[in-house]
PDB file of N, CA and C in Angstrom:
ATOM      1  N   UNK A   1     172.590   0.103  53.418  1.00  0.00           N
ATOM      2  CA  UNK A   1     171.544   0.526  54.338  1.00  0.00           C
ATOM      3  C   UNK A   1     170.191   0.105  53.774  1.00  0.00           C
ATOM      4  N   UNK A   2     169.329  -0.132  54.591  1.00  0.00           N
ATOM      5  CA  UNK A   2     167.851  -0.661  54.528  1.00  0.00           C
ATOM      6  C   UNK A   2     167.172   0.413  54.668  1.00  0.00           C
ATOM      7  N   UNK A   3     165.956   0.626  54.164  1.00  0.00           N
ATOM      8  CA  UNK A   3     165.073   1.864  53.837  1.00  0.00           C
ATOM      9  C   UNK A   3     163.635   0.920  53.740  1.00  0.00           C
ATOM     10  N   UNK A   4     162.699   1.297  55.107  1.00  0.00           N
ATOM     11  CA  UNK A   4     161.463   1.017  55.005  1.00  0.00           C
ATOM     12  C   UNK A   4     160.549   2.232  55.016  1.00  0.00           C
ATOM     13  N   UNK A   5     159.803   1.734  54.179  1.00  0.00           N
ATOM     14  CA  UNK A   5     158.992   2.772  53.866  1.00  0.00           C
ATOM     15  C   UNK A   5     157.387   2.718  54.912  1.00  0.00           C
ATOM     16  N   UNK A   6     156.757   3.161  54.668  1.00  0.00           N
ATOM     17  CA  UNK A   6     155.717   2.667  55.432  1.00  0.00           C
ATOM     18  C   UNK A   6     154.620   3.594  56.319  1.00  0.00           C
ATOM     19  N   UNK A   7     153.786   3.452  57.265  1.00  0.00           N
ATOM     20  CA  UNK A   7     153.376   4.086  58.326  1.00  0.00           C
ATOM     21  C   UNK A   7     153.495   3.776  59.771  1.00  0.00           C
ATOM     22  N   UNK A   8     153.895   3.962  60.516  1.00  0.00           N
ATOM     23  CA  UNK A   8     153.966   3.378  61.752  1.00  0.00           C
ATOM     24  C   UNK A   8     153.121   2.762  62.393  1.00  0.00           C
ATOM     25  N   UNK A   9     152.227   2.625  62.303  1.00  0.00           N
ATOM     26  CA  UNK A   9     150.980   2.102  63.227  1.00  0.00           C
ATOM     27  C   UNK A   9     150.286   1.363  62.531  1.00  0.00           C
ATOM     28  N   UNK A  10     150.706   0.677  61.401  1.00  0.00           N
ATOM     29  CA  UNK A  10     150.601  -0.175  60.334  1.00  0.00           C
ATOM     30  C   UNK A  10     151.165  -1.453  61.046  1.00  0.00           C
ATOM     31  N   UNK A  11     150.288  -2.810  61.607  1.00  0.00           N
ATOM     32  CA  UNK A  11     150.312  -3.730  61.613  1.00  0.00           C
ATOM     33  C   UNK A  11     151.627  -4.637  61.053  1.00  0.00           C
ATOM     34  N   UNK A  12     151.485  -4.805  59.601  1.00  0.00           N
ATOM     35  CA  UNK A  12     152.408  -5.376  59.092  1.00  0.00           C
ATOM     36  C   UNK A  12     153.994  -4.355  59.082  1.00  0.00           C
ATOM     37  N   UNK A  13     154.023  -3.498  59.268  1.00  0.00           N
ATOM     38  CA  UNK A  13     155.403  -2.672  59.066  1.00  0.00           C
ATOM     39  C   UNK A  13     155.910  -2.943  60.574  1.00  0.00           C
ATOM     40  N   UNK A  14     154.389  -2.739  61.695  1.00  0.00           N
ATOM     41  CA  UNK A  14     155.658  -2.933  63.289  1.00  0.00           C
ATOM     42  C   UNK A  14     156.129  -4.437  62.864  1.00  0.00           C
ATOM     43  N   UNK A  15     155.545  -5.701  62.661  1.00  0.00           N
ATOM     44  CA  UNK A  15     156.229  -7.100  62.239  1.00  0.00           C
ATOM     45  C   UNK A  15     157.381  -6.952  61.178  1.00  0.00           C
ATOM     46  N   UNK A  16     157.358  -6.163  60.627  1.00  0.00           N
ATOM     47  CA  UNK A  16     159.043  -5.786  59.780  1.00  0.00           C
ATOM     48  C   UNK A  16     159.755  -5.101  60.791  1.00  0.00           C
ATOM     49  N   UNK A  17     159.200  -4.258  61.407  1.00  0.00           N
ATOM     50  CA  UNK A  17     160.704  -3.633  61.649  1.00  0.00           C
ATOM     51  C   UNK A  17     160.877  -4.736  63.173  1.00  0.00           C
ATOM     52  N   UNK A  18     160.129  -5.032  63.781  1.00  0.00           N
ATOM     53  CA  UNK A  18     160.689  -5.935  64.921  1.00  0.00           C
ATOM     54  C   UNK A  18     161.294  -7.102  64.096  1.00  0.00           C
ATOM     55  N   UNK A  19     161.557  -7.691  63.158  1.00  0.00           N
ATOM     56  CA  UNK A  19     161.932  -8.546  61.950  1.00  0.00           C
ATOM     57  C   UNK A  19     163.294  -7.892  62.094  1.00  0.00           C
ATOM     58  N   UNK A  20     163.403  -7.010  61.356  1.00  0.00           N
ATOM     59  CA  UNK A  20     164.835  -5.988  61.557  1.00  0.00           C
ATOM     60  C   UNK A  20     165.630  -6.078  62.826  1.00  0.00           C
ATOM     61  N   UNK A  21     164.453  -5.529  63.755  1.00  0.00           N
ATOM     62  CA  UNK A  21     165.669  -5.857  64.943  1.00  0.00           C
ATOM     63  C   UNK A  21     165.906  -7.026  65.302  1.00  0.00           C
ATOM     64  N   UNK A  22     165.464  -7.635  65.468  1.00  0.00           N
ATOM     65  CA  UNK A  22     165.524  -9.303  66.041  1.00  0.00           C
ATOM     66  C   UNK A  22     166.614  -9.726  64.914  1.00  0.00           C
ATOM     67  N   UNK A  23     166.564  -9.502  63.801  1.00  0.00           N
ATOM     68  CA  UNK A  23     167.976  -9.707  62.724  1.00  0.00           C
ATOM     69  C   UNK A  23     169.157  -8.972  63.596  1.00  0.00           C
ATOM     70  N   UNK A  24     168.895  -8.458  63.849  1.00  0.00           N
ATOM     71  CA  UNK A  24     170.121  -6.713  64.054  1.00  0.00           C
ATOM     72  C   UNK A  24     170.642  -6.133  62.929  1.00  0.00           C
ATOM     73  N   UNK A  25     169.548  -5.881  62.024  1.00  0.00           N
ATOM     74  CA  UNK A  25     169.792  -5.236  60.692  1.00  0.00           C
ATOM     75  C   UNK A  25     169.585  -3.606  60.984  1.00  0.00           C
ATOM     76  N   UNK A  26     170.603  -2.746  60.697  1.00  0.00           N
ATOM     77  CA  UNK A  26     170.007  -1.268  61.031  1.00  0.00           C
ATOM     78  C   UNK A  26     169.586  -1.057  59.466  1.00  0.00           C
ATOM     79  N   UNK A  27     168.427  -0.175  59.540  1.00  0.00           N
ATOM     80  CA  UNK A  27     167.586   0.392  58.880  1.00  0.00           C
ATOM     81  C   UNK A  27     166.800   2.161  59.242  1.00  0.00           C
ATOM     82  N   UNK A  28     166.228   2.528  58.076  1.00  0.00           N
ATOM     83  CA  UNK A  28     166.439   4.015  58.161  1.00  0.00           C
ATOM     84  C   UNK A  28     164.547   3.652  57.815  1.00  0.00           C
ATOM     85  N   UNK A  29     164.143   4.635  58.646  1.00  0.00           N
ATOM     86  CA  UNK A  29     162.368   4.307  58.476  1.00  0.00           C
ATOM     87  C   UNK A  29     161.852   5.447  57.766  1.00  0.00           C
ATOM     88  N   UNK A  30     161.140   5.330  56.683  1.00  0.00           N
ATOM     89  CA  UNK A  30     160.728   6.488  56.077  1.00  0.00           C
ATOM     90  C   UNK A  30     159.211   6.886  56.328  1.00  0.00           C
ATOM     91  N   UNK A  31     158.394   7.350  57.074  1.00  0.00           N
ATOM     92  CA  UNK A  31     156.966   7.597  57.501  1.00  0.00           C
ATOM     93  C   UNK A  31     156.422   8.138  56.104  1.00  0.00           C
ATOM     94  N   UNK A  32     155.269   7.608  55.656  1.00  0.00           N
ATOM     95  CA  UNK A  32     154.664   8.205  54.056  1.00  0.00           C
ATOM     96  C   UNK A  32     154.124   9.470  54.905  1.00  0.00           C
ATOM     97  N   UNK A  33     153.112   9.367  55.946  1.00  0.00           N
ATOM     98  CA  UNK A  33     152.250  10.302  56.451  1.00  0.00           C
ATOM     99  C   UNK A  33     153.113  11.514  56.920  1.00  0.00           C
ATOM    100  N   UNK A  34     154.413  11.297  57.376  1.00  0.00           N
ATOM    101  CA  UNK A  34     155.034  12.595  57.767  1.00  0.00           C
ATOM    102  C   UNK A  34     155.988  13.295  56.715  1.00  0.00           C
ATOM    103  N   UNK A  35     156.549  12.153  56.084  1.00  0.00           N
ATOM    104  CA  UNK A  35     157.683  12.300  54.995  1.00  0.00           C
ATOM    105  C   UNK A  35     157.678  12.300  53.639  1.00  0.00           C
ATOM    106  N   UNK A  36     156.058  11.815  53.434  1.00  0.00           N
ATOM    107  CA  UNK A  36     155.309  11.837  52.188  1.00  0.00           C
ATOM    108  C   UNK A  36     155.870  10.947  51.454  1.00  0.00           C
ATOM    109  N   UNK A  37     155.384  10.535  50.359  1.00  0.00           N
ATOM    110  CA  UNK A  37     155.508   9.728  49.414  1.00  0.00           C
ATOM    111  C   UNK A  37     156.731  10.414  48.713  1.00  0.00           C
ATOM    112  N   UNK A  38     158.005   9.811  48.369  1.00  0.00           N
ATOM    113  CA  UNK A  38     159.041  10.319  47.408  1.00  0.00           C
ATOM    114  C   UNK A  38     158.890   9.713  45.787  1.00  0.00           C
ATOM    115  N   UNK A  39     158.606  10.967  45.087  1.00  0.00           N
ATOM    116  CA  UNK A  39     157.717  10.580  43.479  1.00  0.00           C
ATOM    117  C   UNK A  39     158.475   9.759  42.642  1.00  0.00           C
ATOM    118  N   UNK A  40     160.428  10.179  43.019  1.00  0.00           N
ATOM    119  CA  UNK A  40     160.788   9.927  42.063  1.00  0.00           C
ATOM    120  C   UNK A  40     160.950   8.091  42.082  1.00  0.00           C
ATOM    121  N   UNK A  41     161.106   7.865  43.713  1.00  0.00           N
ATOM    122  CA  UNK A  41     161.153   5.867  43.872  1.00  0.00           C
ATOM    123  C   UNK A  41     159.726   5.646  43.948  1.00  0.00           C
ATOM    124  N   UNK A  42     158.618   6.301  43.533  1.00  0.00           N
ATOM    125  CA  UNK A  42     157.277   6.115  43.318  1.00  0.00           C
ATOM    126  C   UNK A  42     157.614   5.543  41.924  1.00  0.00           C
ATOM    127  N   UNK A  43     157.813   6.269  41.231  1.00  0.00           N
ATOM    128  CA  UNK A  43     158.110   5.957  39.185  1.00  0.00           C
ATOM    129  C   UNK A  43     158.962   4.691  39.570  1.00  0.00           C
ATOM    130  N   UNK A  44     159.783   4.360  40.156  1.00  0.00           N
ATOM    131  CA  UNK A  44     160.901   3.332  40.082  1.00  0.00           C
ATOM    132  C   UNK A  44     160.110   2.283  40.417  1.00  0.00           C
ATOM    133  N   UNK A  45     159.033   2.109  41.570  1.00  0.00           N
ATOM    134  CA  UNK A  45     158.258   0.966  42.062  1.00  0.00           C
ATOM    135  C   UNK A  45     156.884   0.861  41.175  1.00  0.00           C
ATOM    136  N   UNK A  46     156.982   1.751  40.556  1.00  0.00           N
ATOM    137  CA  UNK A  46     155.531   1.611  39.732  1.00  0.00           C
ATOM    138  C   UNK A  46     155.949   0.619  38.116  1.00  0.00           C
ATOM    139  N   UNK A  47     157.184   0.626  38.587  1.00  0.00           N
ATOM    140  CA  UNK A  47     157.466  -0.028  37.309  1.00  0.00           C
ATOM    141  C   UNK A  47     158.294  -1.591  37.829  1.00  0.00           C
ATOM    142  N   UNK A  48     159.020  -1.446  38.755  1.00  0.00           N
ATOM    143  CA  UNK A  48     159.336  -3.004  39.617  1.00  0.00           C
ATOM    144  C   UNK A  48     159.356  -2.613  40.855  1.00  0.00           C
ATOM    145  N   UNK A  49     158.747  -3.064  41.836  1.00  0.00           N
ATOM    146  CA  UNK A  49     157.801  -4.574  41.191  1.00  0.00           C
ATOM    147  C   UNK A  49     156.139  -4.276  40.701  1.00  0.00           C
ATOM    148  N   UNK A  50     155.970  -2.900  40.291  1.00  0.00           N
ATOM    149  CA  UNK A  50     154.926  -2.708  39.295  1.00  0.00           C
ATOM    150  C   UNK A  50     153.953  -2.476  40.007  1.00  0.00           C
ATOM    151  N   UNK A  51     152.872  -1.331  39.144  1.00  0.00           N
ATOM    152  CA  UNK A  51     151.760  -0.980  39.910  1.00  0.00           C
ATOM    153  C   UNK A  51     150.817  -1.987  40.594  1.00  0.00           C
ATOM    154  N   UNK A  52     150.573  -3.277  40.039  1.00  0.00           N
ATOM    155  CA  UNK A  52     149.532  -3.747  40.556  1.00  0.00           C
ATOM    156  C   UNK A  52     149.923  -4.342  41.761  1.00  0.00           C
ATOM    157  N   UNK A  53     151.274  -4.658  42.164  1.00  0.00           N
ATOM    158  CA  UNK A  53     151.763  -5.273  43.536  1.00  0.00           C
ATOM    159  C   UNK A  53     151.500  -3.975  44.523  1.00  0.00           C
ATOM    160  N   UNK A  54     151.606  -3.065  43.942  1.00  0.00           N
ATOM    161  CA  UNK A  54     152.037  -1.114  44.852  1.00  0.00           C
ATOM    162  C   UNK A  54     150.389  -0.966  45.146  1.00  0.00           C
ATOM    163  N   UNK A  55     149.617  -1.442  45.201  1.00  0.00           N
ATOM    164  CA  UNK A  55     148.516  -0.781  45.469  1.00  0.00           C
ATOM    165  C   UNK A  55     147.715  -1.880  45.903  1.00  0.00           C
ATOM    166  N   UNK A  56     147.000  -1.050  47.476  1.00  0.00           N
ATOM    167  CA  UNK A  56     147.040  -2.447  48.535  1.00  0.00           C
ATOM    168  C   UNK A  56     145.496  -1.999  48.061  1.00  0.00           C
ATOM    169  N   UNK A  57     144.832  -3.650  47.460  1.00  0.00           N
ATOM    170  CA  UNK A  57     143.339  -3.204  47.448  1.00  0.00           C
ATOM    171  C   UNK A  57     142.774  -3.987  48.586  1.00  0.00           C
ATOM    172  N   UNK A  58     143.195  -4.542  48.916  1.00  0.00           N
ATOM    173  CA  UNK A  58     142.792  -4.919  50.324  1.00  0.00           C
ATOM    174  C   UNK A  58     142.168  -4.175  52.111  1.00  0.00           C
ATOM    175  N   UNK A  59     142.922  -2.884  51.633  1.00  0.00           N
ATOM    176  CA  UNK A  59     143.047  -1.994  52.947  1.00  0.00           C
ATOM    177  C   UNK A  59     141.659  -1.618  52.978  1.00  0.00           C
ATOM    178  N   UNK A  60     141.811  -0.650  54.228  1.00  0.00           N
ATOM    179  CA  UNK A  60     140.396   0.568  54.355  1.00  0.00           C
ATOM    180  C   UNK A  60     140.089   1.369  53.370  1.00  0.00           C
ATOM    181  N   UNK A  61     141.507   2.269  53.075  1.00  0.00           N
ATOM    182  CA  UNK A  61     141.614   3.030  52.339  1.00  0.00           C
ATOM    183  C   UNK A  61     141.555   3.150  50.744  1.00  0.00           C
ATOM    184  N   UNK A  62     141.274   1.380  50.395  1.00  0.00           N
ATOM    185  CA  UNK A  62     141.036   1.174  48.852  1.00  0.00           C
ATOM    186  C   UNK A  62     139.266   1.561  48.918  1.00  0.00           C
ATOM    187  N   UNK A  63     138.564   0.551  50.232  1.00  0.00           N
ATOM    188  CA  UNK A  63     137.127   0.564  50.148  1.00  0.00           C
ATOM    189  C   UNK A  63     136.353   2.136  50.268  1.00  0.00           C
ATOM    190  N   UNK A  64     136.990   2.600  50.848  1.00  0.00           N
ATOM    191  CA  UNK A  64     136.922   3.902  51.036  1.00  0.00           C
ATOM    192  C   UNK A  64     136.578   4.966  50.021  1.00  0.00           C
ATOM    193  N   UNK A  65     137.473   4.441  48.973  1.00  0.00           N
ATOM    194  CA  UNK A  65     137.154   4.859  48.081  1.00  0.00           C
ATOM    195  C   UNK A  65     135.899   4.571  47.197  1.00  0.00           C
ATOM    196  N   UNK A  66     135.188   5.882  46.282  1.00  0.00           N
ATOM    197  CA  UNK A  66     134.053   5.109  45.562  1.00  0.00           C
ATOM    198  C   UNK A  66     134.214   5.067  44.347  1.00  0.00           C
ATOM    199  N   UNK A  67     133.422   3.836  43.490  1.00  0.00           N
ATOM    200  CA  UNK A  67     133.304   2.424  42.811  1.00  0.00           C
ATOM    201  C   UNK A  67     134.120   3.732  41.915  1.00  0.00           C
ATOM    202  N   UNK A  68     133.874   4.794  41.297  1.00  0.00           N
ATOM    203  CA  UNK A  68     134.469   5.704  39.831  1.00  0.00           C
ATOM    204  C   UNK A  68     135.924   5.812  40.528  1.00  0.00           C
ATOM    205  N   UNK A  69     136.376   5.763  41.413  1.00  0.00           N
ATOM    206  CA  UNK A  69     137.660   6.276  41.612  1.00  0.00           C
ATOM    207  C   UNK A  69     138.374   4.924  41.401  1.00  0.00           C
ATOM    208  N   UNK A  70     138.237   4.064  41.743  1.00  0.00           N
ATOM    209  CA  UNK A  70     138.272   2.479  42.071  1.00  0.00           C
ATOM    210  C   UNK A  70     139.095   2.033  40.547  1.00  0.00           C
ATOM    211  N   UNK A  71     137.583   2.545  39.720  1.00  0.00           N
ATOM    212  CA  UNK A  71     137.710   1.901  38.275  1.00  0.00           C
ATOM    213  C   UNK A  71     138.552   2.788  37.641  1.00  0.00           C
ATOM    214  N   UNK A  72     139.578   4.068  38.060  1.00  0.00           N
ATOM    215  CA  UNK A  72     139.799   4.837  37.133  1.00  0.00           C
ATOM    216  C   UNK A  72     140.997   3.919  37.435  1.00  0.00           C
ATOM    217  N   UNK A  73     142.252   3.414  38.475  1.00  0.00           N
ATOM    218  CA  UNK A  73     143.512   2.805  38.551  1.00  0.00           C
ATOM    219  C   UNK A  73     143.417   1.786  37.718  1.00  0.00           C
ATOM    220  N   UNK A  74     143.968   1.588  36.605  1.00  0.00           N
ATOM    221  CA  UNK A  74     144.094   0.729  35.191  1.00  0.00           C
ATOM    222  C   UNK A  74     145.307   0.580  34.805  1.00  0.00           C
ATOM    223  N   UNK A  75     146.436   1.436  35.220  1.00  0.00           N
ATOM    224  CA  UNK A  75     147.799   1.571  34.693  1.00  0.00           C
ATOM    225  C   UNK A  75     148.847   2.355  35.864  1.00  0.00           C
ATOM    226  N   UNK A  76     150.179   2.465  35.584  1.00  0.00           N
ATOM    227  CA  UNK A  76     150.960   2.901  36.174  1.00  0.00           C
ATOM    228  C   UNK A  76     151.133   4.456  36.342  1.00  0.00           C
ATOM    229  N   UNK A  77     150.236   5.105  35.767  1.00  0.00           N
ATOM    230  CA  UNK A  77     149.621   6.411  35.273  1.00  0.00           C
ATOM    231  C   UNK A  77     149.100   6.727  36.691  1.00  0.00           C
ATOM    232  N   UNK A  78     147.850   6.093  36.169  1.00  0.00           N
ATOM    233  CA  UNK A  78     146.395   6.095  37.296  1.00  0.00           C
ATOM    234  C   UNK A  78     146.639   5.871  38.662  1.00  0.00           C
ATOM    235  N   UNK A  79     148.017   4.800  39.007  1.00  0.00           N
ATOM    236  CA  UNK A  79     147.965   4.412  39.989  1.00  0.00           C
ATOM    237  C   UNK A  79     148.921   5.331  40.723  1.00  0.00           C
ATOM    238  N   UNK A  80     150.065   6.278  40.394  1.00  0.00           N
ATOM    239  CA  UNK A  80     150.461   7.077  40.213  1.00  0.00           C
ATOM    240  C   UNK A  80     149.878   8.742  41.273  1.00  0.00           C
ATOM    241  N   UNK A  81     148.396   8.741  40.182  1.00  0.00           N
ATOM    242  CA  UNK A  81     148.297   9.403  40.936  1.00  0.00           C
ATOM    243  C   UNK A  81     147.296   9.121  42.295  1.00  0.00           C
ATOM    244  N   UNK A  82     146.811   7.973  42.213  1.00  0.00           N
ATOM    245  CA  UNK A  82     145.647   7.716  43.275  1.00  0.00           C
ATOM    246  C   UNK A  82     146.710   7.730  44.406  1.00  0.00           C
ATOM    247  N   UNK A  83     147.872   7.142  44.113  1.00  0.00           N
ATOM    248  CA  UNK A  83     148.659   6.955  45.514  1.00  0.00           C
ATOM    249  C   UNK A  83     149.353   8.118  45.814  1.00  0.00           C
ATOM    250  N   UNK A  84     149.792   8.852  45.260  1.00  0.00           N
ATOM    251  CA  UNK A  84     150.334  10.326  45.994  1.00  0.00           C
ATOM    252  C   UNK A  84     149.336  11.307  46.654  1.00  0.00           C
ATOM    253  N   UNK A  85     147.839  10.595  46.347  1.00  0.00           N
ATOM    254  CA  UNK A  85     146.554  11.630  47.065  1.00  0.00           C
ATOM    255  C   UNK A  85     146.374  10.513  48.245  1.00  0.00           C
ATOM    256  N   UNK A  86     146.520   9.231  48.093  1.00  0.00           N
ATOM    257  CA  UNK A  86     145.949   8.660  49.215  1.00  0.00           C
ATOM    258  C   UNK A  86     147.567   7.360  49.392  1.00  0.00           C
ATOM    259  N   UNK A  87     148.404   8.145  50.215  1.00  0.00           N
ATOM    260  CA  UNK A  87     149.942   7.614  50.909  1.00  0.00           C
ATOM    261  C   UNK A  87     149.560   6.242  51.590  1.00  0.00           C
ATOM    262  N   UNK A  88     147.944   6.044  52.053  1.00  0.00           N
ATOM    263  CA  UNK A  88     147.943   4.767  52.903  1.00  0.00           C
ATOM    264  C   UNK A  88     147.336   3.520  51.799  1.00  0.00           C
ATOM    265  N   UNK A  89     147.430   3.960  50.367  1.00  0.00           N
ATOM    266  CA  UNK A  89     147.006   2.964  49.843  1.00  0.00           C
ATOM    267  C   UNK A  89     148.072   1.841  49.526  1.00  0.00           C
ATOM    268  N   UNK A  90     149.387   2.194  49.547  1.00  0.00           N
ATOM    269  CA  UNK A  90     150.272   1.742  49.269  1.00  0.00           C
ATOM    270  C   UNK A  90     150.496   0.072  49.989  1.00  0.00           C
ATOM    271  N   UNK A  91     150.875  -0.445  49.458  1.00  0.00           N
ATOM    272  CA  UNK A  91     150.779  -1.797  50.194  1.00  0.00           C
ATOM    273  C   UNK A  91     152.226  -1.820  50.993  1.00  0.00           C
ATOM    274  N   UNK A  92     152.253  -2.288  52.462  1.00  0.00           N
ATOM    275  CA  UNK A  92     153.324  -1.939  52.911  1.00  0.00           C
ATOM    276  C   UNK A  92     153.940  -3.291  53.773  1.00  0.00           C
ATOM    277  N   UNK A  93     154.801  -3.202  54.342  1.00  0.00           N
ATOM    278  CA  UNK A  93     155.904  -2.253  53.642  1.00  0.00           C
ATOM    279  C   UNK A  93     156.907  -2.650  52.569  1.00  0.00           C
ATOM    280  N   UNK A  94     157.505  -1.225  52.209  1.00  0.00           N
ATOM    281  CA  UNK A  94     158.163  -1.322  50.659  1.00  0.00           C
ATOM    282  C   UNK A  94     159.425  -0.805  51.574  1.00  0.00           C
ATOM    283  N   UNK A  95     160.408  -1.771  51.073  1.00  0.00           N
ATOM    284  CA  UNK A  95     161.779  -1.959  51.461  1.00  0.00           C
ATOM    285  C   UNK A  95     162.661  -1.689  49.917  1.00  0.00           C
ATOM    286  N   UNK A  96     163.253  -1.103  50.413  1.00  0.00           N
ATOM    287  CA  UNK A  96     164.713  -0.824  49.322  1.00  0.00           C
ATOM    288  C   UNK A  96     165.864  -1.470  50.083  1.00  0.00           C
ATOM    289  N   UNK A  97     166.073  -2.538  49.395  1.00  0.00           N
ATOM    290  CA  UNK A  97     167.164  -3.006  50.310  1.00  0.00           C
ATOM    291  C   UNK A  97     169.116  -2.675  49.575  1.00  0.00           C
ATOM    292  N   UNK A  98     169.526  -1.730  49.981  1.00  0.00           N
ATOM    293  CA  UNK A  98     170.696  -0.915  49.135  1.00  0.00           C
ATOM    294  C   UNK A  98     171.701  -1.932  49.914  1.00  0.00           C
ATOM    295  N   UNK A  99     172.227  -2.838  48.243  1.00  0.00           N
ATOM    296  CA  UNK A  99     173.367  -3.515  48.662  1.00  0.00           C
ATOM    297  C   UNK A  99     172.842  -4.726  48.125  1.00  0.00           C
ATOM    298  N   UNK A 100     171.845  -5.159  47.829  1.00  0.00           N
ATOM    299  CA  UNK A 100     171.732  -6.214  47.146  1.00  0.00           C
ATOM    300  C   UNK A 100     170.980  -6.291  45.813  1.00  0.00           C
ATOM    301  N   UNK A 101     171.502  -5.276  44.930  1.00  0.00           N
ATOM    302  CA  UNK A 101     171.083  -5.080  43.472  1.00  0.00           C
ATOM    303  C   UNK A 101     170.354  -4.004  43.425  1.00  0.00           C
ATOM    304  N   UNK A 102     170.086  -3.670  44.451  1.00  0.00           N
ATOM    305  CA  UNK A 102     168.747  -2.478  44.188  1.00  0.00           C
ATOM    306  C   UNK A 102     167.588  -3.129  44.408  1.00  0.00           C
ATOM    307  N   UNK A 103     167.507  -4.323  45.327  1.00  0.00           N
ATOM    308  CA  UNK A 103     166.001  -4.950  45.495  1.00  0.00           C
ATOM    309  C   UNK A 103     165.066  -3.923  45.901  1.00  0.00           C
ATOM    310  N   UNK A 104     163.803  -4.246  45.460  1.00  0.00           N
ATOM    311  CA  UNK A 104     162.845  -3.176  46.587  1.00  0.00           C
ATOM    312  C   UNK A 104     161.870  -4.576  46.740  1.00  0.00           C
ATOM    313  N   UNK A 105     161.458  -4.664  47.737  1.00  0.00           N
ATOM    314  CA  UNK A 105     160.232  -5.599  48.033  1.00  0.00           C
ATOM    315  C   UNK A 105     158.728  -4.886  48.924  1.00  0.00           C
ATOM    316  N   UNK A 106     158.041  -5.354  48.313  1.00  0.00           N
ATOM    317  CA  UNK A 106     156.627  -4.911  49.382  1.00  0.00           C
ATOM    318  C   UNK A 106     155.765  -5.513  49.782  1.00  0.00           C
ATOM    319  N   UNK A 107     155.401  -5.742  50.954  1.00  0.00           N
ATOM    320  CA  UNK A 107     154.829  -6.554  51.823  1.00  0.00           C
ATOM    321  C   UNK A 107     155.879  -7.593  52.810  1.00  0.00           C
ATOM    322  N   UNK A 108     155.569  -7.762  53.383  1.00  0.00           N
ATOM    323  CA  UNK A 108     156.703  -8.468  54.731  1.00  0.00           C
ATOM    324  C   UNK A 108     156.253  -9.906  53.908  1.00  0.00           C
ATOM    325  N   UNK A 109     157.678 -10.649  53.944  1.00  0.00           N
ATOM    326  CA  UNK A 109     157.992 -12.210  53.859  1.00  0.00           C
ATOM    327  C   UNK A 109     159.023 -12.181  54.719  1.00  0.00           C
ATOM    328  N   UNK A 110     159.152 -13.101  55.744  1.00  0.00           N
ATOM    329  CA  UNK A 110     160.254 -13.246  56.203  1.00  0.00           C
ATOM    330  C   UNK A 110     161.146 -14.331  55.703  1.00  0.00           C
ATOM    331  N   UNK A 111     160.916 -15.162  54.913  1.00  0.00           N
ATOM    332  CA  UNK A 111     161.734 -16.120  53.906  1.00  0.00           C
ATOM    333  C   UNK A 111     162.392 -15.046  52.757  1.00  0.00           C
ATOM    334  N   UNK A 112     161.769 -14.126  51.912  1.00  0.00           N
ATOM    335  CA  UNK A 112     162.550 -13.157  51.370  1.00  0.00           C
ATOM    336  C   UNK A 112     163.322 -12.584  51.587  1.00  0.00           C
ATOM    337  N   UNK A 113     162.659 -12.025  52.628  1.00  0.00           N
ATOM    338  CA  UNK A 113     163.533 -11.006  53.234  1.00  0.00           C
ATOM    339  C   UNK A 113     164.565 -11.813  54.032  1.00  0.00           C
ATOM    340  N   UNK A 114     164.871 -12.672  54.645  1.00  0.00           N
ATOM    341  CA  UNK A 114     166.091 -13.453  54.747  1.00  0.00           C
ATOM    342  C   UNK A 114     166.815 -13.839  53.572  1.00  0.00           C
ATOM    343  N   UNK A 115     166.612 -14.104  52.871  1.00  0.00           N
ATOM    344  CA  UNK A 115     167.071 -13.747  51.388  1.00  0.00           C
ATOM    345  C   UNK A 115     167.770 -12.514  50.865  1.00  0.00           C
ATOM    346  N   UNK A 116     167.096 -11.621  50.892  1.00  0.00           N
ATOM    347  CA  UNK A 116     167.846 -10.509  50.537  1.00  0.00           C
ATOM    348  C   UNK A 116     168.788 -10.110  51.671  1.00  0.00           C
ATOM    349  N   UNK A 117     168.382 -10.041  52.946  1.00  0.00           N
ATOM    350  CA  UNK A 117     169.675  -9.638  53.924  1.00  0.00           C
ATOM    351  C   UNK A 117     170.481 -10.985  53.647  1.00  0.00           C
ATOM    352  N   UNK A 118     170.811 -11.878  53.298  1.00  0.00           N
ATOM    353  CA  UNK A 118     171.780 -12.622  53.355  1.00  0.00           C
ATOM    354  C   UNK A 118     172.704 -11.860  52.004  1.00  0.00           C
ATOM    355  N   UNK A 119     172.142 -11.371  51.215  1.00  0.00           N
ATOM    356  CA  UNK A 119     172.860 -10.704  50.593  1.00  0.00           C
ATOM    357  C   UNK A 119     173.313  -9.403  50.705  1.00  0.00           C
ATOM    358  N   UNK A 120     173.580  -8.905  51.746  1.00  0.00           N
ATOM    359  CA  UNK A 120     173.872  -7.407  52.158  1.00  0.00           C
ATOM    360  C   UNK A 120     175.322  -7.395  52.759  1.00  0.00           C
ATOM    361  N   UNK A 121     176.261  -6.853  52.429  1.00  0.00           N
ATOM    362  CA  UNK A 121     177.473  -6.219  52.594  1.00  0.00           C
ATOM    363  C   UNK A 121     177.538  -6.567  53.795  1.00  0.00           C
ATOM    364  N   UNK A 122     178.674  -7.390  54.551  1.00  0.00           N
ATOM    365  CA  UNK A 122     178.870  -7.872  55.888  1.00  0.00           C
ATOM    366  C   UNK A 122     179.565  -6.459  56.471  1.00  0.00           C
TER     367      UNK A 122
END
């Protein structure tokens, strides 16, 4: 089973999951904003594919923030906790794809991610 993580009304996550269907891959959608961030595959992604991929500085919600909060994310610590206070910083979406090693990927590729579903349990 496929596990996206994400927010719904997130741009890049509706282009994954219509990705999904147009595959006919079933998948299980995890909402951060309703379902919250889960800490313990927080520690697991903070370490692969690592904090600095996990934290979208690109978004609203990085600028949003000010310049002292900004400069305190330095480590897998910091980043840790900036993202369990702010769920939309997360760069999305983060896929656990169960069945092909334990991949997790974040951010939509659709060359990857054809990749990894080619490796998923027929």
């Amino acid at each position: 089973m496929i596990t996206l993580f994400g927010i719904p009304n997130c741009d890049t996550v509706k282009r994954a999951r219509a990705w999904l269907a147009d595959e006919g891959l079933a998948y299980r959608f995890h909402d951060f904003k309703k379902d919250g961030v889960p800490e313990v595959l927080l520690d697991q992604w903070l370490d692969d594919p690592g904090w600095e991929t996990l934290v979208n500085r690109r978004g609203t919600t990085w600028r949003r923030l000010d310049d002292a909060a900004r400069a305190l994310v330095v480590d897998a610590a910091s980043a840790k906790a900036v993202l369990l206070a702010n769920p939309s910083l997360i760069k999305r979406p983060v896929v656990a794809w169960e069945g092909t090693n334990g991949a997790t990927t974040v951010g939509f590729d659709a060359g990857q991610w054809q990749q990894e579903a080619s490796q998923l349990p027929k």
